[in-house]
N, C-alpha and C. Protein backbone atom coordinates (compact mmCIF):
# COMPACT_ATOMS: atom_id res chain seq x y z
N UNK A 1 0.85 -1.19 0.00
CA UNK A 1 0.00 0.00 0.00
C UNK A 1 0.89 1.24 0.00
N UNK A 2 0.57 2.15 -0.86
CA UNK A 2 1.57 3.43 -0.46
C UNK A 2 1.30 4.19 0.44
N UNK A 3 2.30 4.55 0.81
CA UNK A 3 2.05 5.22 1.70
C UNK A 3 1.82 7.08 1.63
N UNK A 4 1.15 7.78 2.20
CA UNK A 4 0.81 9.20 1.34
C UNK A 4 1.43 10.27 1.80
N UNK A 5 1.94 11.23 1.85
CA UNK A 5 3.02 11.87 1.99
C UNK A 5 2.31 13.00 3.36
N UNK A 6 3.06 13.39 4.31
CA UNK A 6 2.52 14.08 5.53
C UNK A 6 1.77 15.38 5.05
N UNK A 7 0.66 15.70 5.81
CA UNK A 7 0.08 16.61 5.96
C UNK A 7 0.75 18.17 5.93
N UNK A 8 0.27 18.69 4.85
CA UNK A 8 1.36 20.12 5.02
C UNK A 8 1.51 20.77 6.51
N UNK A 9 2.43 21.25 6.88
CA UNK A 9 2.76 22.14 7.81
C UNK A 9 2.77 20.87 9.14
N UNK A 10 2.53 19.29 9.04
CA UNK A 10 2.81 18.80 9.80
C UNK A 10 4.84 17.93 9.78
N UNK A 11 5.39 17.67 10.81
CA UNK A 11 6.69 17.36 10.92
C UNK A 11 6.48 15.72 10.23
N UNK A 12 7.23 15.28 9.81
CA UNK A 12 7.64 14.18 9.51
C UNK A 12 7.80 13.40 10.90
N UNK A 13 7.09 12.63 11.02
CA UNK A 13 7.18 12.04 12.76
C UNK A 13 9.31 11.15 13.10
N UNK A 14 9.54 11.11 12.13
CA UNK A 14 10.81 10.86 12.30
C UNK A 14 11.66 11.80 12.50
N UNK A 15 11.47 12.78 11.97
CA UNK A 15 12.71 14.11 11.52
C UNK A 15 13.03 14.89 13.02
N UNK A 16 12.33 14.80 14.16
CA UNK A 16 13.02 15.08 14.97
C UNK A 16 13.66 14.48 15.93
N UNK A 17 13.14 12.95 15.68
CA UNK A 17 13.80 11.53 16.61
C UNK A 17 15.12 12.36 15.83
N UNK A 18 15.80 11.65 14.76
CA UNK A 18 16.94 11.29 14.38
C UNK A 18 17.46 12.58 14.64
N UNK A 19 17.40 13.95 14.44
CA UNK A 19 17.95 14.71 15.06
C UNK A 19 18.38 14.56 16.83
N UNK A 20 18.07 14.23 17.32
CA UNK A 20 17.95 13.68 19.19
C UNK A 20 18.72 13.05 18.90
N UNK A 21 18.80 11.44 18.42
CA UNK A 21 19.34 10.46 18.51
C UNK A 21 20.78 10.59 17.70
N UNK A 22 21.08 11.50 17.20
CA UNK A 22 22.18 11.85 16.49
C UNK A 22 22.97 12.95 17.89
N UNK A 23 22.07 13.55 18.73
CA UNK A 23 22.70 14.70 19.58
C UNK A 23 22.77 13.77 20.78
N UNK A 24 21.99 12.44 21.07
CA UNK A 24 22.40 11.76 21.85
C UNK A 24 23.69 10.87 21.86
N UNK A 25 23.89 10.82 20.22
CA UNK A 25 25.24 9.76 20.49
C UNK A 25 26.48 10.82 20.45
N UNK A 26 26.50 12.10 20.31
CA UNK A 26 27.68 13.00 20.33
C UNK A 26 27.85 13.18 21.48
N UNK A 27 26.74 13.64 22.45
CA UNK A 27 26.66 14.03 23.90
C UNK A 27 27.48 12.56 24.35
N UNK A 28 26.66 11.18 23.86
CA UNK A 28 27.67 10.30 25.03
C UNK A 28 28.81 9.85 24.66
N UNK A 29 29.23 10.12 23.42
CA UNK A 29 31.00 9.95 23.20
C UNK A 29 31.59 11.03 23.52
N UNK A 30 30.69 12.06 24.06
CA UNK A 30 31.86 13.53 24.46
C UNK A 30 31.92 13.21 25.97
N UNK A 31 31.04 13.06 26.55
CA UNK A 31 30.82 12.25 28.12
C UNK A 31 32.29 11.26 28.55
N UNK A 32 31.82 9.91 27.15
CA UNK A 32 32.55 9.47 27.60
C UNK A 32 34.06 9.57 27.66
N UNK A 33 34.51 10.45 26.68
CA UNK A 33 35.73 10.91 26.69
C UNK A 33 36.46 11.54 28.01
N UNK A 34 35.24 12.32 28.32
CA UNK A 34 35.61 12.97 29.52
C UNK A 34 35.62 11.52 30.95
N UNK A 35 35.12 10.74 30.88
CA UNK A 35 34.96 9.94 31.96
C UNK A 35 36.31 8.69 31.69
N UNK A 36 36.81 8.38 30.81
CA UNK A 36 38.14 8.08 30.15
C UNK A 36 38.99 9.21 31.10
N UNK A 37 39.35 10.46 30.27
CA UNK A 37 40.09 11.35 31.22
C UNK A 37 40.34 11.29 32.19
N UNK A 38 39.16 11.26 33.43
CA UNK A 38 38.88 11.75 34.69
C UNK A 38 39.62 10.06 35.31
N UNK A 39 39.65 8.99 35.07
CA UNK A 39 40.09 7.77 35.15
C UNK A 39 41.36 7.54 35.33
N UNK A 40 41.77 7.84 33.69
CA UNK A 40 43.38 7.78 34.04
C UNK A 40 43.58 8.92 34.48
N UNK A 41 43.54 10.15 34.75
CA UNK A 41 44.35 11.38 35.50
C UNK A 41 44.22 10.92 37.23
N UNK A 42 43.20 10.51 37.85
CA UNK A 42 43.21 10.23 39.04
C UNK A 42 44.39 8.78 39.06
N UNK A 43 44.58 8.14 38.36
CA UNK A 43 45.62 6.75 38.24
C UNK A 43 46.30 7.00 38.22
N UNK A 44 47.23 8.02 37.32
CA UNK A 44 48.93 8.23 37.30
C UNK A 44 49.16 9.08 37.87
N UNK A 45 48.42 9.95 38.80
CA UNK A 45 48.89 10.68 40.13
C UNK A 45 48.66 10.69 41.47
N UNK A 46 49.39 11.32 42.57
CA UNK A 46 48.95 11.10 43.52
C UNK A 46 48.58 12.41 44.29
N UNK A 47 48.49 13.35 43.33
CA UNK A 47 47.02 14.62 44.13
C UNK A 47 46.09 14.48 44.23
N UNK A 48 45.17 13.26 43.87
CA UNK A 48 43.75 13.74 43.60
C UNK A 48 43.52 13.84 45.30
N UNK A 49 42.52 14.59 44.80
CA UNK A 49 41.98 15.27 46.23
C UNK A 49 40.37 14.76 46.23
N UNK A 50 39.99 13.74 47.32
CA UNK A 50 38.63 13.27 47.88
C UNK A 50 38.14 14.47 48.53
N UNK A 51 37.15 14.78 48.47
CA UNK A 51 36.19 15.48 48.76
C UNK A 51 34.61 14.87 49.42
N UNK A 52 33.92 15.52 49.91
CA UNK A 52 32.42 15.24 50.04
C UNK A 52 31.69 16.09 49.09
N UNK A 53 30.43 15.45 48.51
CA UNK A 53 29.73 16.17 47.80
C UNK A 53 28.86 16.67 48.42
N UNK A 54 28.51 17.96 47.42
CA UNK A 54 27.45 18.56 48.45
C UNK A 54 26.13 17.79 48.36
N UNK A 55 25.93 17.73 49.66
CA UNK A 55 24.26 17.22 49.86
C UNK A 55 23.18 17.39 48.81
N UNK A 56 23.22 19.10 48.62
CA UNK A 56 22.02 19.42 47.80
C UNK A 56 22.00 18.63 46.33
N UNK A 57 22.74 17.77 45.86
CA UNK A 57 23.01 17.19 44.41
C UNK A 57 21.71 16.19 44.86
N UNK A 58 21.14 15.52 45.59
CA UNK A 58 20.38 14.18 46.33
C UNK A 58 19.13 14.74 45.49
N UNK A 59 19.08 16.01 45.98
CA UNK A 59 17.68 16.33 45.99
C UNK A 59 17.49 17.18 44.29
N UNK A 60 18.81 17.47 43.95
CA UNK A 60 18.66 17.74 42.17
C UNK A 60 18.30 16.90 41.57
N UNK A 61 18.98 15.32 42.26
CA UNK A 61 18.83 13.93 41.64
C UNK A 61 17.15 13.70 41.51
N UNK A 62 16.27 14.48 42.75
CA UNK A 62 14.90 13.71 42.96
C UNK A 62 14.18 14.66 41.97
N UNK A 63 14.63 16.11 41.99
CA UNK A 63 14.30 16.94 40.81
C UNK A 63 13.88 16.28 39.22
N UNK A 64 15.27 16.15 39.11
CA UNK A 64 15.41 15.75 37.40
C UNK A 64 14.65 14.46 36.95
N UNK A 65 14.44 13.40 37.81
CA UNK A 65 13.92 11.99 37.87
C UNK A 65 12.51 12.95 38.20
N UNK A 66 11.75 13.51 38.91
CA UNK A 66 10.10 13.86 38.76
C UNK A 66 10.28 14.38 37.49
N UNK A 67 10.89 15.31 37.42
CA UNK A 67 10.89 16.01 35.91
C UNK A 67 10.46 15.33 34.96
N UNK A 68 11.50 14.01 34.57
CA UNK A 68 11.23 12.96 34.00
C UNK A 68 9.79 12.03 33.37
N UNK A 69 9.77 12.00 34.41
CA UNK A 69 8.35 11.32 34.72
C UNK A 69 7.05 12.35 34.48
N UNK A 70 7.49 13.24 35.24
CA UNK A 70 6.09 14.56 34.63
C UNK A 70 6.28 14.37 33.02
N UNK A 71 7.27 14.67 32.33
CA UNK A 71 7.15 14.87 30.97
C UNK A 71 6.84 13.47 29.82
N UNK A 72 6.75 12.62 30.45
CA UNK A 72 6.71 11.17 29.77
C UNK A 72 5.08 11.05 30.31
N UNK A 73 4.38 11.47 31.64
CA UNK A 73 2.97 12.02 31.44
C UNK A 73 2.08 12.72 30.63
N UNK A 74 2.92 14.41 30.76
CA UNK A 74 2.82 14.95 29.09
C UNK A 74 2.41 14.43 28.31
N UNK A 75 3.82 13.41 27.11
CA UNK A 75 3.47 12.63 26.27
C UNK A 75 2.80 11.55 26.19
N UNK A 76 2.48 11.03 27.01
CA UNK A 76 1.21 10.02 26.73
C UNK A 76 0.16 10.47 27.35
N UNK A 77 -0.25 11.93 27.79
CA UNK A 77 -1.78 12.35 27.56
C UNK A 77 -1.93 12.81 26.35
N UNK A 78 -0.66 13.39 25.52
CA UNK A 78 -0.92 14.24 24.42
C UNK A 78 -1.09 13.23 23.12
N UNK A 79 -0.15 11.59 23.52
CA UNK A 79 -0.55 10.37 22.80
C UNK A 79 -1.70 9.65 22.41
N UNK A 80 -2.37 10.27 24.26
CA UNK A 80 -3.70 9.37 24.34
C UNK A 80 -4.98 9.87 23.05
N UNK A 81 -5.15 8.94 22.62
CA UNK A 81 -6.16 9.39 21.52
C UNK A 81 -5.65 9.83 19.87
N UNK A 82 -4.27 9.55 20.26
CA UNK A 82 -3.94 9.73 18.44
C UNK A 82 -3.54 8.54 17.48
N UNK A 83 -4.77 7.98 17.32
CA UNK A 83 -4.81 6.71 16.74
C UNK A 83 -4.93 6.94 15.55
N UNK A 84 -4.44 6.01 14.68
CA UNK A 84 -4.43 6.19 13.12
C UNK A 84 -5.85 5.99 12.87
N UNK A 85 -6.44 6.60 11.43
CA UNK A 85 -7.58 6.90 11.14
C UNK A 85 -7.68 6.62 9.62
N UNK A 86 -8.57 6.86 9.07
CA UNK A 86 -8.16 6.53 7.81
C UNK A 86 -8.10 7.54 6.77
N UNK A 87 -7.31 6.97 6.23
CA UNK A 87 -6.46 7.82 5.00
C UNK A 87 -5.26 8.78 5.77
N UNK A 88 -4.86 7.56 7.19
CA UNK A 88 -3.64 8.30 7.24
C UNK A 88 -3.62 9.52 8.48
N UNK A 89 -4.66 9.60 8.59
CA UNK A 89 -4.90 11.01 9.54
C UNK A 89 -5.05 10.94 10.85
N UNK A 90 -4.78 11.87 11.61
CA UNK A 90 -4.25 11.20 12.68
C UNK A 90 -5.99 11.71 13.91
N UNK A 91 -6.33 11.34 14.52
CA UNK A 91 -7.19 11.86 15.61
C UNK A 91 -7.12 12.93 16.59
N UNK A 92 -7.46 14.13 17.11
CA UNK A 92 -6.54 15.03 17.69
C UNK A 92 -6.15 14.18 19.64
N UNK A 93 -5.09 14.38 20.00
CA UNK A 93 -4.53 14.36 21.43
C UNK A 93 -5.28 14.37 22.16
N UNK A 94 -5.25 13.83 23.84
CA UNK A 94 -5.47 14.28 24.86
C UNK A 94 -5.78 15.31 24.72
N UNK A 95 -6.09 15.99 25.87
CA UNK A 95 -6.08 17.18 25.96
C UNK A 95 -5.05 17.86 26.35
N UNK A 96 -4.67 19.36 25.48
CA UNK A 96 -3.30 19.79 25.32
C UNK A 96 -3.69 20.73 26.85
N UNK A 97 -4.22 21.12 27.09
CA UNK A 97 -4.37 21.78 28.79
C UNK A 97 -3.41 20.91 29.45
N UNK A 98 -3.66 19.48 29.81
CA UNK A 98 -3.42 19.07 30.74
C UNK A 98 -1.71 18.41 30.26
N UNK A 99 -1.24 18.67 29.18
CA UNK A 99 -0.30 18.37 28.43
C UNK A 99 1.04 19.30 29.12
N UNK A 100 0.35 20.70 28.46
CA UNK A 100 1.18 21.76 28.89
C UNK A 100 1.67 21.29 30.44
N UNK A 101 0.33 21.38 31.22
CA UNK A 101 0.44 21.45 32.69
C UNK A 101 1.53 20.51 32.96
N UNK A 102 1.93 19.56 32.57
CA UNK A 102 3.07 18.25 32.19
C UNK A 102 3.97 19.00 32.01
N UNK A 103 4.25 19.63 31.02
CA UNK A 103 5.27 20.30 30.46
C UNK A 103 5.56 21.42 31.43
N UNK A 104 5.00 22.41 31.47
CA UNK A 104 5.48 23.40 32.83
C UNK A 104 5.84 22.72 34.33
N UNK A 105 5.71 21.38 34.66
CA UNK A 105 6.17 20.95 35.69
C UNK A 105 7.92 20.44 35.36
N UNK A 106 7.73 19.93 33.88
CA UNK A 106 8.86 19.27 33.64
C UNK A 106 9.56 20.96 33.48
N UNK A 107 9.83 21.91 33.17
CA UNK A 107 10.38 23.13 32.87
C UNK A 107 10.54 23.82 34.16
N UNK A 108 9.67 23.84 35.26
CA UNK A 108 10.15 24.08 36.43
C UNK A 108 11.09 23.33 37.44
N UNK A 109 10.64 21.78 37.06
CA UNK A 109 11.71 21.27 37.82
C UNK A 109 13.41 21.66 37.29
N UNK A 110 13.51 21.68 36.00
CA UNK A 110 14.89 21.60 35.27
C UNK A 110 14.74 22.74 35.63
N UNK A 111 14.56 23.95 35.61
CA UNK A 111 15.03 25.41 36.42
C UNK A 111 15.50 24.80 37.91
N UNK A 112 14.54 24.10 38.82
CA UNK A 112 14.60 24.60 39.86
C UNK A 112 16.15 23.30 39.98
N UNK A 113 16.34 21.98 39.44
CA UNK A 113 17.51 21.69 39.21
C UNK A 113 19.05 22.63 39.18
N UNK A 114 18.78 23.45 37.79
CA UNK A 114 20.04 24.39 37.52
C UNK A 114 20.07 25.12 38.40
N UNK A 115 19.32 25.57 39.38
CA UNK A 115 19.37 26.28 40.70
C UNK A 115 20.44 25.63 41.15
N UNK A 116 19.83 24.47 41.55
CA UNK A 116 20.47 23.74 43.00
C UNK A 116 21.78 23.68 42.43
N UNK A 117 21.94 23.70 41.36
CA UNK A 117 23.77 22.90 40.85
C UNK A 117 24.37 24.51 41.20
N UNK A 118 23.58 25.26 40.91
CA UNK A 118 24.59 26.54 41.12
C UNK A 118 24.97 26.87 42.91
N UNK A 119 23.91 26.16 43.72
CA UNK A 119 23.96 26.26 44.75
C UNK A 119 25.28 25.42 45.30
N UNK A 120 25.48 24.03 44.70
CA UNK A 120 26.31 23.06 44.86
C UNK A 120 28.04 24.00 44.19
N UNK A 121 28.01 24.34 43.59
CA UNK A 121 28.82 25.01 42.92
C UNK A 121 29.47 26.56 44.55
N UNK A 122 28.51 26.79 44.80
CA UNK A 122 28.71 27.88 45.86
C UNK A 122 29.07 26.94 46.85
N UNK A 123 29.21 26.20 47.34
CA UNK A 123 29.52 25.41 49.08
C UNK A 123 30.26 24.85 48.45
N UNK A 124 30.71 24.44 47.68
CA UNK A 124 32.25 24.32 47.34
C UNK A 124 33.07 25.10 47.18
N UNK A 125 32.42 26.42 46.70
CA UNK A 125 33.61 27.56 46.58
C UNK A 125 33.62 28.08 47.74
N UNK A 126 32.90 27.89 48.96
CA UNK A 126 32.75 28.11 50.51
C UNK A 126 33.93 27.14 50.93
N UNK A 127 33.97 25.88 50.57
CA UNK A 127 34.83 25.20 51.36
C UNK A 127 36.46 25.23 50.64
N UNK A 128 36.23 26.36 49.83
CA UNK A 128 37.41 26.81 49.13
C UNK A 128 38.57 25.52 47.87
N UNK A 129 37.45 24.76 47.60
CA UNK A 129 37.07 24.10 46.20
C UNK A 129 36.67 24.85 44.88
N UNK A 130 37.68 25.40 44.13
CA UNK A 130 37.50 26.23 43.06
C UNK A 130 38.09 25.41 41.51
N UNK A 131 37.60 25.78 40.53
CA UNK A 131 37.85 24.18 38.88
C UNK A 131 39.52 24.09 39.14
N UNK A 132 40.47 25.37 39.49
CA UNK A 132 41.78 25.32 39.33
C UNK A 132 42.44 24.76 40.79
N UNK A 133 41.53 23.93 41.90
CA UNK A 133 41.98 23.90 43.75
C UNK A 133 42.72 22.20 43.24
N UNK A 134 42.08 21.67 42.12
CA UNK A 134 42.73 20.36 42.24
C UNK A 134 42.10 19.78 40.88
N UNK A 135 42.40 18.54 40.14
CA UNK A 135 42.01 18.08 39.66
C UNK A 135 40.69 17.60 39.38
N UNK A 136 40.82 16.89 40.98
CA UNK A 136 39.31 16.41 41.06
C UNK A 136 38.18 17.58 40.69
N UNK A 137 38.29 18.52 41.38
CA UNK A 137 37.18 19.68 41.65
C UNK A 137 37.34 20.24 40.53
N UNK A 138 37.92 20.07 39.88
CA UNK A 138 37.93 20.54 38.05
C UNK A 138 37.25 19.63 37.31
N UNK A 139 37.09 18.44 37.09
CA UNK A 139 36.37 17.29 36.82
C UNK A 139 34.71 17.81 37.20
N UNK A 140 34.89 17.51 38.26
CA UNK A 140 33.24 18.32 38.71
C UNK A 140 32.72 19.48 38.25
N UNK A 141 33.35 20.22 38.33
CA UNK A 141 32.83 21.78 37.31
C UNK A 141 33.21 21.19 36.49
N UNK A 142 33.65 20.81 35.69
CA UNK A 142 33.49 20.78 34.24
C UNK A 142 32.64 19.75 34.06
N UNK A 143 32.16 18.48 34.54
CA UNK A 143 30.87 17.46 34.15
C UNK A 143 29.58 18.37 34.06
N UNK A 144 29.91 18.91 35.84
CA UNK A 144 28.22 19.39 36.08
C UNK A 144 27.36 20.83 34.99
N UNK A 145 29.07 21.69 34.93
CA UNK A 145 28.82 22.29 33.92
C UNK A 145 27.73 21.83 32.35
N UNK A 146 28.86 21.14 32.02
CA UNK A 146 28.41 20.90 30.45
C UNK A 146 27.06 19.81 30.90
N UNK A 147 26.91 19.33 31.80
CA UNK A 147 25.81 18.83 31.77
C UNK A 147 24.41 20.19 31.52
N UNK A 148 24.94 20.64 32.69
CA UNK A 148 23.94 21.94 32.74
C UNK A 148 23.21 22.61 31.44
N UNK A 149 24.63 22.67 30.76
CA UNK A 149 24.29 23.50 29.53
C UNK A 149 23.81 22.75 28.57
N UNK A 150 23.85 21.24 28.54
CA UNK A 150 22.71 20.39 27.49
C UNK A 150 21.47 20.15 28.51
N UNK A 151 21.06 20.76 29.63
CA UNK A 151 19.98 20.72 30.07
C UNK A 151 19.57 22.43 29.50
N UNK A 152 20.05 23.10 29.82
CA UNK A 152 19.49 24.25 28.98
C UNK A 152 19.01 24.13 27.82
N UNK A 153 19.72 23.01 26.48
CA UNK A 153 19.30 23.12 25.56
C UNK A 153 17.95 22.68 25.49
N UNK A 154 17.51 21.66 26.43
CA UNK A 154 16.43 21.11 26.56
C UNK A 154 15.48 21.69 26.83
N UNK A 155 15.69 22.42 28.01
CA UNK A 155 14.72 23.64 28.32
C UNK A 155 14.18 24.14 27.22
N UNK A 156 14.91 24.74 26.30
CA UNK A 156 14.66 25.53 25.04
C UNK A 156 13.68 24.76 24.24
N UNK A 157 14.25 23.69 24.10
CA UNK A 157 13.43 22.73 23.09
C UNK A 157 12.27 22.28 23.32
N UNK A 158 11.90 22.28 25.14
CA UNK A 158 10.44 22.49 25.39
C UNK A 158 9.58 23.63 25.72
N UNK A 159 10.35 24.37 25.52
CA UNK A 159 9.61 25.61 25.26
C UNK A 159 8.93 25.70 23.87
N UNK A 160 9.52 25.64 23.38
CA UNK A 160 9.37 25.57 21.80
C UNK A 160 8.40 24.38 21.45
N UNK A 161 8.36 23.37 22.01
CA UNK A 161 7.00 22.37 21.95
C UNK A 161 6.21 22.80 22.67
N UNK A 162 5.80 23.40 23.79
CA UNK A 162 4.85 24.13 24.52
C UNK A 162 4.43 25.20 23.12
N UNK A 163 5.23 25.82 23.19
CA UNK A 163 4.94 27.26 22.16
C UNK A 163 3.76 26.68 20.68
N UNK A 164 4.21 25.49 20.30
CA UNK A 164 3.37 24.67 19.42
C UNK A 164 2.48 23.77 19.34
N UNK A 165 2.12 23.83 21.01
CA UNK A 165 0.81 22.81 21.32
C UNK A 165 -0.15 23.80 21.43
N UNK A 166 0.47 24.90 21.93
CA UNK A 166 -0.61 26.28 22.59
C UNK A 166 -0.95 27.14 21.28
N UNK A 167 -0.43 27.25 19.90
CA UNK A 167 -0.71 28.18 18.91
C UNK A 167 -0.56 27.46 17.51
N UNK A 168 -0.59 26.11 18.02
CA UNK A 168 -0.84 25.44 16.34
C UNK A 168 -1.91 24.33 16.77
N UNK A 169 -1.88 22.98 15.15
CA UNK A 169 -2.68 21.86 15.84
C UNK A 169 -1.93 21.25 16.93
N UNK A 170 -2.54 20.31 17.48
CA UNK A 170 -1.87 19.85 18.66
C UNK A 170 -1.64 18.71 17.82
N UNK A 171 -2.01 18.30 17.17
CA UNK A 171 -1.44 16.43 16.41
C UNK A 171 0.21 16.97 15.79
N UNK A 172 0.24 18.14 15.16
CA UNK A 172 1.39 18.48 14.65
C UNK A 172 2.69 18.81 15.33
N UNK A 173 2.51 19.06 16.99
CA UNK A 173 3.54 18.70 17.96
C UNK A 173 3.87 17.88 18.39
N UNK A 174 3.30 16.47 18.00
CA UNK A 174 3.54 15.24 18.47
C UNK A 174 5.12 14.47 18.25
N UNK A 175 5.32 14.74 17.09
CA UNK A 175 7.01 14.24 16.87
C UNK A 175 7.83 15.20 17.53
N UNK A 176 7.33 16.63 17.65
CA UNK A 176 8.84 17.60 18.54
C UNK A 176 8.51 17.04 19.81
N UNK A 177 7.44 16.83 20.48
CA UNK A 177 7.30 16.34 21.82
C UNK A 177 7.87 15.01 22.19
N UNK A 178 7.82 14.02 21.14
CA UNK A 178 8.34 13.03 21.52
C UNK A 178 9.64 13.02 21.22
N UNK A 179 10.49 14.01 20.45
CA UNK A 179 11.34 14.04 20.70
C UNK A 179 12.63 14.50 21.70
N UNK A 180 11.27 15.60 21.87
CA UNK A 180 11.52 16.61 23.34
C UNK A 180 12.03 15.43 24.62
N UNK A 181 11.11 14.90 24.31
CA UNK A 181 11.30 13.30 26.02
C UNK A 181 11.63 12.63 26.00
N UNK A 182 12.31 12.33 24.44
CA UNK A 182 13.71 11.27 24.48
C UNK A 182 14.55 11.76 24.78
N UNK A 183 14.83 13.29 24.55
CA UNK A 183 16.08 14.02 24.75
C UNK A 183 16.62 14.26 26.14
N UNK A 184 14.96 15.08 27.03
CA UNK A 184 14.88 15.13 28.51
C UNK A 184 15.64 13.90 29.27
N UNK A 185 14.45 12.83 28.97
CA UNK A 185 15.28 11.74 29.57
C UNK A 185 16.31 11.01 29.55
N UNK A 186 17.34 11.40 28.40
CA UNK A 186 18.39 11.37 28.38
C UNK A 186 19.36 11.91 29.20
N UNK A 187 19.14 13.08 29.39
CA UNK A 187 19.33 14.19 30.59
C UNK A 187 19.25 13.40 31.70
N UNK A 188 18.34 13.01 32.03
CA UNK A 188 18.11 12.51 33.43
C UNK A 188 19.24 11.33 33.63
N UNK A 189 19.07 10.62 32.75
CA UNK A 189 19.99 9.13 32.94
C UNK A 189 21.31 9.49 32.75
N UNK A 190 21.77 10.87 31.90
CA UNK A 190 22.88 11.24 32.43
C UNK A 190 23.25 11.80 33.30
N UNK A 191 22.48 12.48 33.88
CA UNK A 191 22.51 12.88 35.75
C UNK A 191 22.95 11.52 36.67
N UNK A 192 21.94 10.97 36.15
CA UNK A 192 22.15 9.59 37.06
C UNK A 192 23.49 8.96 36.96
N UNK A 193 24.05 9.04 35.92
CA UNK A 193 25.42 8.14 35.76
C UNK A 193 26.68 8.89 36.13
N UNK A 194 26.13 10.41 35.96
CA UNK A 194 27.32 11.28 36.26
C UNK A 194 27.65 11.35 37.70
N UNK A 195 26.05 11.28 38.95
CA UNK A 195 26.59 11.34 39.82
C UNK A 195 26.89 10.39 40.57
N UNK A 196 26.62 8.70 39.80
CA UNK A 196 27.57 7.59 40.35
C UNK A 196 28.93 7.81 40.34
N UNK A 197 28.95 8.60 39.16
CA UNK A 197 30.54 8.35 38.84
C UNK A 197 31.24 9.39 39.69
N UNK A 198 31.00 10.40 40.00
CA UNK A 198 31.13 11.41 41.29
C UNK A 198 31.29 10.87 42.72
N UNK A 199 30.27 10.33 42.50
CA UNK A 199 30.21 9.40 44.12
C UNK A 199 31.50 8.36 44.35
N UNK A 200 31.85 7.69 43.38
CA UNK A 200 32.52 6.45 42.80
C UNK A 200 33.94 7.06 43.08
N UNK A 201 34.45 8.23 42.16
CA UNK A 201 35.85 8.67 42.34
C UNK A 201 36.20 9.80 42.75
N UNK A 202 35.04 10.77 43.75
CA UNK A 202 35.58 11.66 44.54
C UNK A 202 35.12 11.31 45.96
C-alpha cells in the first residue's frame, strides 16, 4: 500500500527523533571521553583530592527523575487518543491543557535543578574548592557544567513544543514532543550516571 506523503505544515514524525538520537550519540561519546580522562588522570597521580559532595546534588537527583516522569505524562496524555484513522490522519490528542500542565512541571523542575547545581557550585567555593583547587574539583565543574548547559538546551526545546501545542494543531507537535522526552530523559539518565561516577571517584 503506499504510503501518502505528511500533511502540510505537519513534521515528519521521524525528523526530529533522528535529530535527538544523532545529539544523543555525540553528547555520550563527548561524556565518555571525559569519563576516560577523569580515570586515568586520578591513576597516574597522587594529588587527587577526595572530597564530600554537596548534599544538595540528592535532591537535584529527585528533581530531574520527577521532571522525568512529569514529561513522559505529558506525552502520553498528548498520545492518548492519536490513533491512526483513515487515509492516514491522525485523531486530535489528549487534551493539550493538561499536556502543557506536564510540560510546565517538567520546565520548572529543570530550572529549579540548575538552581540547586549553582547552589552546589557555591559550598564548594565556601569550602574553598574552586575548577583550578585540584584536579578532582575541576572534573566536577566541568561534568556538572556541560551537563547543565545540554539541560538548557532542553529547556529551550520544550519551550518551543509548549509554544506549538498552545498556537498550532496539537497532532502536529507530536514528533517535537516526543522528541523533546527522548532528549529530557536522556538528561536525566545522564545525571544519574554522572553522579555515580562522582560518588565512585571523589
Amino acid at each position: 500500500m503506499p504510503v501518502r506523503p505528511a500533511a502540510r505544515g505537519h513534521e515528519h514524525p521521524t525528523a526530529p527523533s533522528t535529530g535527538v538520537w544523532v545529539a544523543v550519540a555525540t553528547i555520550t561519546m563527548s561524556f565518555a571521553a571525559y569519563t576516560s580522562a577523569m580515570v586515568v588522570r586520578q591513576g597516574t597521580s597522587g594529588d587527587w583530592l577526595h572530597f564530600r559532595l554537596p548534599s544538595i546534588l540528592w535532591l537535584n537527583t529527585v528533581l530531574i527523575v520527577a521532571s522525568s516522569v512529569a514529561l513522559e505524562l505529558g506525552r502520553r496524555n498528548h498520545a492518548r487518543g492519536g490513533t491512526a484513522a483513515e487515509g492516514g490522519v491522525l485523531t486530535l490528542p489528549g487534551p493539550v491543557s493538561l499536556t502543557t500542565r506536564w510540560i510546565d512541571v517538567t520546565l520548572a523542575s529543570g530550572i529549579l535543578f540548575l538552581a540547586g547545581q549553582l547552589v552546589a557550585w557555591r559550598q564548594l567555593a565556601g569550602e574553598g574548592l574552586f575548577l583550578a583547587t585540584n584536579p578532582s574539583s575541576a572534573f566536577f565543574y566541568v561534568l556538572t557544567a556541560l551537563h547543565g548547559l545540554h539541560l538548557l538546551g532542553g529547556l529551550a526545546g520544550l519551550l518551543y513544543v509548549r509554544r506549538r501545542l498552545r498556537r498550532g494543531p496539537a497532532v502536529a507537535a507530536g514528533p517535537a514532543l516526543g522528541a523533546g522526552a527522548l532528549y529530557w530523559h536522556f538528561m536525566a539518565v545522564l545525571w544519574l550516571y554522572l553522579l555515580t561516577l562522582l560518588v565512585v571517584r571523589l
